[in-house]
C-alpha atoms as a PDB file:
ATOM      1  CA  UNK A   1       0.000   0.000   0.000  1.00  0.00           C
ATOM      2  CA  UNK A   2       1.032   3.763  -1.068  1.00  0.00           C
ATOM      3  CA  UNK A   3       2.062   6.163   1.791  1.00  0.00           C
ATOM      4  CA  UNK A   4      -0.432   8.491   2.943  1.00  0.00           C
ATOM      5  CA  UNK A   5       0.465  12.258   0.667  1.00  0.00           C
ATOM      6  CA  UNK A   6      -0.107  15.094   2.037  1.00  0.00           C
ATOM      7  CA  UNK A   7       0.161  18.093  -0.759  1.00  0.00           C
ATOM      8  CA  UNK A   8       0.221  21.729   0.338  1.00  0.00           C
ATOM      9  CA  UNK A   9      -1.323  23.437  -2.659  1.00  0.00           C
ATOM     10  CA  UNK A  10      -0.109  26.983  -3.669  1.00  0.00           C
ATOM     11  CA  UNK A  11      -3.233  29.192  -2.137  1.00  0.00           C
ATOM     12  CA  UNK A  12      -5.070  26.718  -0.751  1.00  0.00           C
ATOM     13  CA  UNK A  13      -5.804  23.442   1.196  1.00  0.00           C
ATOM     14  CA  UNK A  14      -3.916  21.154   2.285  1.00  0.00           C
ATOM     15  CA  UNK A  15      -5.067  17.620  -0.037  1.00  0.00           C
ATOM     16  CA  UNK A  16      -4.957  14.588   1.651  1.00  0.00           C
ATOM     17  CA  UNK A  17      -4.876  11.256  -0.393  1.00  0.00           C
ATOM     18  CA  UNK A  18      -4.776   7.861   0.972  1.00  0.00           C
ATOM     19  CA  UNK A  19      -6.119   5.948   3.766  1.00  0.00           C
ATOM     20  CA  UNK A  20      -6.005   8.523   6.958  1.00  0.00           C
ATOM     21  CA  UNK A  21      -7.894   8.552  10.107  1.00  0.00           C
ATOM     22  CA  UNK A  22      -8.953  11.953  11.109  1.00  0.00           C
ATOM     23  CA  UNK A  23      -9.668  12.558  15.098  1.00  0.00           C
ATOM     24  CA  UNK A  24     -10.561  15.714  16.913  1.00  0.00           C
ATOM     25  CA  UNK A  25      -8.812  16.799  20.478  1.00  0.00           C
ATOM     26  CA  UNK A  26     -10.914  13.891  21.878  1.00  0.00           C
ATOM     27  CA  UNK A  27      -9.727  11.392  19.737  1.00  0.00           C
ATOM     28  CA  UNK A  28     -13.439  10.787  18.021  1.00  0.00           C
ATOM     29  CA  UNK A  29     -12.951  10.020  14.319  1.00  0.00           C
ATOM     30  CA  UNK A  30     -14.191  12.440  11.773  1.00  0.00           C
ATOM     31  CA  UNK A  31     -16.741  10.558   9.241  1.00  0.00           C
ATOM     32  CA  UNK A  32     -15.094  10.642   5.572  1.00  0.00           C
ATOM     33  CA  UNK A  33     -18.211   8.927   4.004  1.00  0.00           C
ATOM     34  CA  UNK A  34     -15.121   6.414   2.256  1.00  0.00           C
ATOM     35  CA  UNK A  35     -12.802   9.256   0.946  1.00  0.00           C
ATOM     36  CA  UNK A  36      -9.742   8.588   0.364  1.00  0.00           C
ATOM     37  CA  UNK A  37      -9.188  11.860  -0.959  1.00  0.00           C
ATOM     38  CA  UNK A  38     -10.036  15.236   1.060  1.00  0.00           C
ATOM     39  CA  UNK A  39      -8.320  19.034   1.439  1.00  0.00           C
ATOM     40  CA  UNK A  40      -7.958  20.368   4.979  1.00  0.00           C
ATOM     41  CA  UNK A  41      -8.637  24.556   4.931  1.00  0.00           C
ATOM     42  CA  UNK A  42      -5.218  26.739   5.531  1.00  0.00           C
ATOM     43  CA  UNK A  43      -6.989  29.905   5.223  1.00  0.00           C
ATOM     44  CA  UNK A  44      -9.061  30.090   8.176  1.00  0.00           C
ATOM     45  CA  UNK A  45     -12.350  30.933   5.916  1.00  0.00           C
ATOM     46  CA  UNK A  46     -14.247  27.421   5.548  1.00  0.00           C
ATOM     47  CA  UNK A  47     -17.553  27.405   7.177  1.00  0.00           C
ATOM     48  CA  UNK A  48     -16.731  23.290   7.266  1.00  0.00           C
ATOM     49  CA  UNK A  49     -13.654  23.579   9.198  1.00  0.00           C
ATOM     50  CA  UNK A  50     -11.428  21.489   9.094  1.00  0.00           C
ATOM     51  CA  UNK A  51     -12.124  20.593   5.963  1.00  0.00           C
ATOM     52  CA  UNK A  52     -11.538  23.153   2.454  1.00  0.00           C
ATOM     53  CA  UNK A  53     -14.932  24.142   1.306  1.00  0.00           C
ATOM     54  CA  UNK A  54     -13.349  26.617  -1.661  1.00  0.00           C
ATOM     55  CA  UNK A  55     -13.630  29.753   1.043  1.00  0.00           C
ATOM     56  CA  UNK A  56      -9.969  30.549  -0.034  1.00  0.00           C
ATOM     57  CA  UNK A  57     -11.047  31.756  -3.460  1.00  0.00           C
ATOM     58  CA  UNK A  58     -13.284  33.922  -2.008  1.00  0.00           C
ATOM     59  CA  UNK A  59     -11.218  35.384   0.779  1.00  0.00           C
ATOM     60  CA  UNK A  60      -8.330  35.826  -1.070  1.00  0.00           C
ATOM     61  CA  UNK A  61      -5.635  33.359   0.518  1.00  0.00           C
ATOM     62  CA  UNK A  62      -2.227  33.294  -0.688  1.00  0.00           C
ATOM     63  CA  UNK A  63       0.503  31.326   0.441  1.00  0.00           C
ATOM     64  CA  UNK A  64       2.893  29.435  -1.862  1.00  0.00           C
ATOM     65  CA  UNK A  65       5.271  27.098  -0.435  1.00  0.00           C
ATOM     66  CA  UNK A  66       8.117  25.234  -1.666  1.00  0.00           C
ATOM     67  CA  UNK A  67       9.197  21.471  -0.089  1.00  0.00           C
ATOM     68  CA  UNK A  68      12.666  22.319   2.227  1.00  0.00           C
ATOM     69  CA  UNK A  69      14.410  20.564   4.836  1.00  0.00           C
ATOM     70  CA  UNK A  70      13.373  20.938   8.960  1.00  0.00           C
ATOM     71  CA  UNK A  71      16.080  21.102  11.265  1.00  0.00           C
ATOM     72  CA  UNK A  72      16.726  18.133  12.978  1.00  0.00           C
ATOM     73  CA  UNK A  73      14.555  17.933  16.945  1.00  0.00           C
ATOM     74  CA  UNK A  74      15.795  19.509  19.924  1.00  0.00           C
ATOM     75  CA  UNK A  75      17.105  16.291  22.356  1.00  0.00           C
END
């Protein structure tokens, strides 16, 4: 089985693709009605947070981003 990807999309959401579980702070799973394919919202603006409804258009989100490397942790 493929990895989970995770794209950050230029200006918008955050697409998810693959088999994922999705919890909130309680650790109850969101219902994805069998997607295997969903965008999480970046912008703030989705009135179905935390998923993208297209609110970014709208609200004029911008944020482009570019893969680079994290520093290693703190020990």
């Amino acid at each position: 089985m493929a990895p989970t990807k995770i794209t950050v999309r230029n200006d918008g959401p955050l697409r998810i693709e693959g088999e994922v579980e999705l919890v909130d702070m309680e650790g109850r799973s969101f219902g994805l009605g069998g997607r295997t394919a969903f965008g999480l919202c970046r912008c703030g603006h989705s009135a179905n947070k935390p998923f993208c409804d297209g609110a970014h258009k709208t609200a004029g989100f911008q944020d482009k981003q570019e893969a680079r490397e994290l520093p290693p942790p703190k020990v």
